[in-house]
Protein backbone atom coordinates (compact mmCIF):
# COMPACT_ATOMS: atom_id res chain seq x y z
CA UNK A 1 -7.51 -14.05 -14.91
CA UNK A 2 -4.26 -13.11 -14.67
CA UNK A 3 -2.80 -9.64 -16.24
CA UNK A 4 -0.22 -10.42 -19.52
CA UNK A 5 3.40 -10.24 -19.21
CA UNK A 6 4.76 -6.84 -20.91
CA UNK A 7 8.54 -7.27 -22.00
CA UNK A 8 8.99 -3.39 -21.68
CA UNK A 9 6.86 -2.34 -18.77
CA UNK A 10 6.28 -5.20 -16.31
CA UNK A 11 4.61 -3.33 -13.52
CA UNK A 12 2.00 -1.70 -15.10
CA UNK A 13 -0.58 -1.17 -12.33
CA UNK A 14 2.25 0.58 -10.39
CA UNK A 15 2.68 2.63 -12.87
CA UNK A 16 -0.95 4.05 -12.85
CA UNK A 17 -1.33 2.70 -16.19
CA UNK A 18 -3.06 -0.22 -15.77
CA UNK A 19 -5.89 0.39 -12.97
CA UNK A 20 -8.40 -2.19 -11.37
CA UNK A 21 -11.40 -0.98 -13.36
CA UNK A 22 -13.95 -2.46 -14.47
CA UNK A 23 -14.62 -1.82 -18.35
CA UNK A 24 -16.30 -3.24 -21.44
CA UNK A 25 -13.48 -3.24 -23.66
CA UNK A 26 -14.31 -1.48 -27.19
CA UNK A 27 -11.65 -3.77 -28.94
CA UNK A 28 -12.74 -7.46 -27.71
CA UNK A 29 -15.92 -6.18 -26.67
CA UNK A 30 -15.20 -8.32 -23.54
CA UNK A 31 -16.32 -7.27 -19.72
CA UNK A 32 -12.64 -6.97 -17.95
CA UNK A 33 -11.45 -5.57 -14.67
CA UNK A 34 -8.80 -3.90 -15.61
CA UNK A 35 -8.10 -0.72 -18.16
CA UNK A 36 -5.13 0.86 -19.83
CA UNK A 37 -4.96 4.63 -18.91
CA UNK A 38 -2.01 4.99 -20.15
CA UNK A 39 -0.82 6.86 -23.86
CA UNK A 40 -2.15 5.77 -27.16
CA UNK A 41 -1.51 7.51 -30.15
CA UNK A 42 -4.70 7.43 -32.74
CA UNK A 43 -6.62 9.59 -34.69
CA UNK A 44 -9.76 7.78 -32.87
CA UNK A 45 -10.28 8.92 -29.21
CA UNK A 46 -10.19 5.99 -27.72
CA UNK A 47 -10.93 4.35 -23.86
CA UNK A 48 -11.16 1.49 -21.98
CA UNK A 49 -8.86 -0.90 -23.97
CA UNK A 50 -8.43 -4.06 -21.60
CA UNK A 51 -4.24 -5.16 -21.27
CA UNK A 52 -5.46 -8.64 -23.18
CA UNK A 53 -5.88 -6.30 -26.71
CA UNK A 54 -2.60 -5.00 -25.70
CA UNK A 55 -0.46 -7.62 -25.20
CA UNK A 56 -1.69 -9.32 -28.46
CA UNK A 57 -1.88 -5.88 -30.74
CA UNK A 58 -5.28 -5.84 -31.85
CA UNK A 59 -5.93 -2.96 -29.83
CA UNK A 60 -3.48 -0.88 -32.08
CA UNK A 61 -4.59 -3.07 -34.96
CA UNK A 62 -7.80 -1.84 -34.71
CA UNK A 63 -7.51 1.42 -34.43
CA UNK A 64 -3.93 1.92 -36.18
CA UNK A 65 -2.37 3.17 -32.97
CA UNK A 66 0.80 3.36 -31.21
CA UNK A 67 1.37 3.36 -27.49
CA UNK A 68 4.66 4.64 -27.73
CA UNK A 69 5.88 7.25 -30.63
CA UNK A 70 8.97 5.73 -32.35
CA UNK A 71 9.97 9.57 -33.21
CA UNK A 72 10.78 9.41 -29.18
CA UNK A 73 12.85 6.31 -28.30
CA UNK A 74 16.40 5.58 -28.41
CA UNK A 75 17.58 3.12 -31.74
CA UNK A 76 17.37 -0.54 -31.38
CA UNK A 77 18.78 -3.79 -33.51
CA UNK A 78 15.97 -4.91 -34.61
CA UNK A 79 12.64 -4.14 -35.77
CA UNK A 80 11.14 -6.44 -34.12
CA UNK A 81 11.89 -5.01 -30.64
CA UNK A 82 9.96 -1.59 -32.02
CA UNK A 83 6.76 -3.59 -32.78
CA UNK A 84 6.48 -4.77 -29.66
CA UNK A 85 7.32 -1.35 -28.04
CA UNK A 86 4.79 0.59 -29.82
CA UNK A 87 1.95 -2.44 -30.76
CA UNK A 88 1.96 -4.30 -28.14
CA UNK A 89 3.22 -2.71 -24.96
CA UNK A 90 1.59 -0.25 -22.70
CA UNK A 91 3.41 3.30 -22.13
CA UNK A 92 4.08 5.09 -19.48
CA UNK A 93 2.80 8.67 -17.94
CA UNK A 94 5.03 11.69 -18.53
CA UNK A 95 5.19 15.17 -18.09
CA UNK A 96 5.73 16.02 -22.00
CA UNK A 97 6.32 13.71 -24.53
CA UNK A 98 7.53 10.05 -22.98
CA UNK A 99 10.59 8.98 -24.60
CA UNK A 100 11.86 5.21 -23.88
CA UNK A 101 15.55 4.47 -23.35
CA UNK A 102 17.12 1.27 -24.58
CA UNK A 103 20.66 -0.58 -24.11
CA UNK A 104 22.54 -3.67 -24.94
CA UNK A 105 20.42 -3.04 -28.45
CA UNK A 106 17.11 -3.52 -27.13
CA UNK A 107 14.58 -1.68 -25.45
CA UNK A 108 14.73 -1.36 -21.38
CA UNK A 109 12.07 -2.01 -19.22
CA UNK A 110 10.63 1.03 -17.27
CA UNK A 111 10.52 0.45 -13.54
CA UNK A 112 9.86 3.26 -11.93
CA UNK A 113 8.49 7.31 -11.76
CA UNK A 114 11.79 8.39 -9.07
CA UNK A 115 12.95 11.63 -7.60
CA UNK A 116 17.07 11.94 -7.01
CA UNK A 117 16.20 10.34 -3.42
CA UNK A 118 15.11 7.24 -5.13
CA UNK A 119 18.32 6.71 -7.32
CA UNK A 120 20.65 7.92 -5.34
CA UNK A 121 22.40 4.78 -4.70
CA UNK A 122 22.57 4.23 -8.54
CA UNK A 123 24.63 7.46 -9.01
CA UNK A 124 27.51 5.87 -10.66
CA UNK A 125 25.64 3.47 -12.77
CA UNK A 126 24.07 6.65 -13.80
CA UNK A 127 26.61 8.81 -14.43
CA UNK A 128 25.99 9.27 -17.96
CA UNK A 129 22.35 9.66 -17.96
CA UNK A 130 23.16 12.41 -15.49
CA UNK A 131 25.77 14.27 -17.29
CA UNK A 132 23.56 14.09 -20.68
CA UNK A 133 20.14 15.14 -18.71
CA UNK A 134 21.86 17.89 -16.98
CA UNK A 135 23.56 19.27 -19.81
CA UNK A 136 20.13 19.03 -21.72
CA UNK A 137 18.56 21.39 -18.97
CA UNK A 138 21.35 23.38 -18.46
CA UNK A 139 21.88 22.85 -15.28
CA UNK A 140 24.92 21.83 -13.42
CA UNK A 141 24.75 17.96 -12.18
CA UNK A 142 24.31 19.20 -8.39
CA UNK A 143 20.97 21.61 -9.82
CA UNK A 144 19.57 18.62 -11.42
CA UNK A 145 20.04 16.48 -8.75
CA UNK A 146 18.12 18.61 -6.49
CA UNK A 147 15.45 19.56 -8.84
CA UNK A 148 14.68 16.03 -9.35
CA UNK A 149 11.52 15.32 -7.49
CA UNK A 150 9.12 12.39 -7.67
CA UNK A 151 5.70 14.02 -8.86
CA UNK A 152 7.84 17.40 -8.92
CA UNK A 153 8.48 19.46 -11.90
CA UNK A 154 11.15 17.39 -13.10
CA UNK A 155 10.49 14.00 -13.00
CA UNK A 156 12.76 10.95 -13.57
CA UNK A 157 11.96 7.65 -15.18
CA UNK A 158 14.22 5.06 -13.94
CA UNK A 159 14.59 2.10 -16.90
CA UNK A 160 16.45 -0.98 -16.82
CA UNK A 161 18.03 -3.12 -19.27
CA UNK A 162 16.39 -6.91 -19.61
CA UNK A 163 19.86 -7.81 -20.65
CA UNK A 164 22.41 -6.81 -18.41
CA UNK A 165 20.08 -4.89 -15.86
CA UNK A 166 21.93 -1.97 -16.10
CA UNK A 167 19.76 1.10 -15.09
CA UNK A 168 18.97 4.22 -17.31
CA UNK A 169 17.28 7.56 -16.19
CA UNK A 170 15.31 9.88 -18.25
CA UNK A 171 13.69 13.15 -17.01
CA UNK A 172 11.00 15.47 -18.04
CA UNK A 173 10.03 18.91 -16.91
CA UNK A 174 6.57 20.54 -16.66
């Protein structure tokens, strides 16, 4: 069977979020080989959701969860766009709280965890994710550049927008 489609994060298992698993899913109460390990917000403490409850919200239906915080994302035109984000759309892993960037008025897609060597070569599509994340650490652009490490103690989160693939970067500290 093959793994939904997830507007906002379409490489799940490559995110570690999504693992090969298998799981007797406490939502569909199906046996599936594969298991969100990602963020979900709920007063329930709850594990092994399969991506099927996911992509089609019961999941956070059931247990009146979110797998993103709206408190922690960038606006959007339309509502729409933030059900999907936080119903029906599997998170990501960050240091602190995970905050999801957006563009052309919708949400981006989050590609990748990265490290300055990564997105180097997107330095000038990036220019203004840099000068806001640096200024927000208070370090000068050079300091953040070179404290930005892939599983180091600033992390970066490359995004990219599904309509004009322009690339975003967000960063988080330890």
């Amino acid at each position: 069977m093959n793994l939904p489609i997830f507007k906002y994060n379409p490489n799940p298992i490559k995110l570690g979020v999504i693992v090969e698993e298998e799981t007797v899913c406490p939502v569909c109460e199906q046996k599936r080989n594969f298991v969100y390990e990602g963020p979900f917000y709920s007063e329930e403490d709850v594990e092994g959701i399969c991506p099927w409850c996911i992509a089609d919200g019961s999941a956070a239906k059931k247990y009146d969860g979110e797998f993103q915080d709206i408190e922690s994302c960038d606006e959007v035109d339309c509502e729409e766009y933030v059900d999907e984000l936080i119903y029906r759309n599997p998170g990501y892993i960050g240091w602190q709280q995970e905050y999801w960037l957006s563009h052309c008025g919708d949400f981006c897609s989050i590609i990748d965890y990265v490290g300055w060597e990564e997105v180097k070569h997107l330095e000038i599509e990036l220019e203004t994710d840099l000068n806001r994340l640096s200024e927000e650490y208070g370090l000068s652009i050079q300091e953040f550049k070179d404290a930005l490490k892939n599983d180091g103690n600033l992390q970066g989160y490359l995004f990219q927008c599904n309509c004009c693939k322009k690339h975003r970067l967000h960063a988080d500290a330890s």
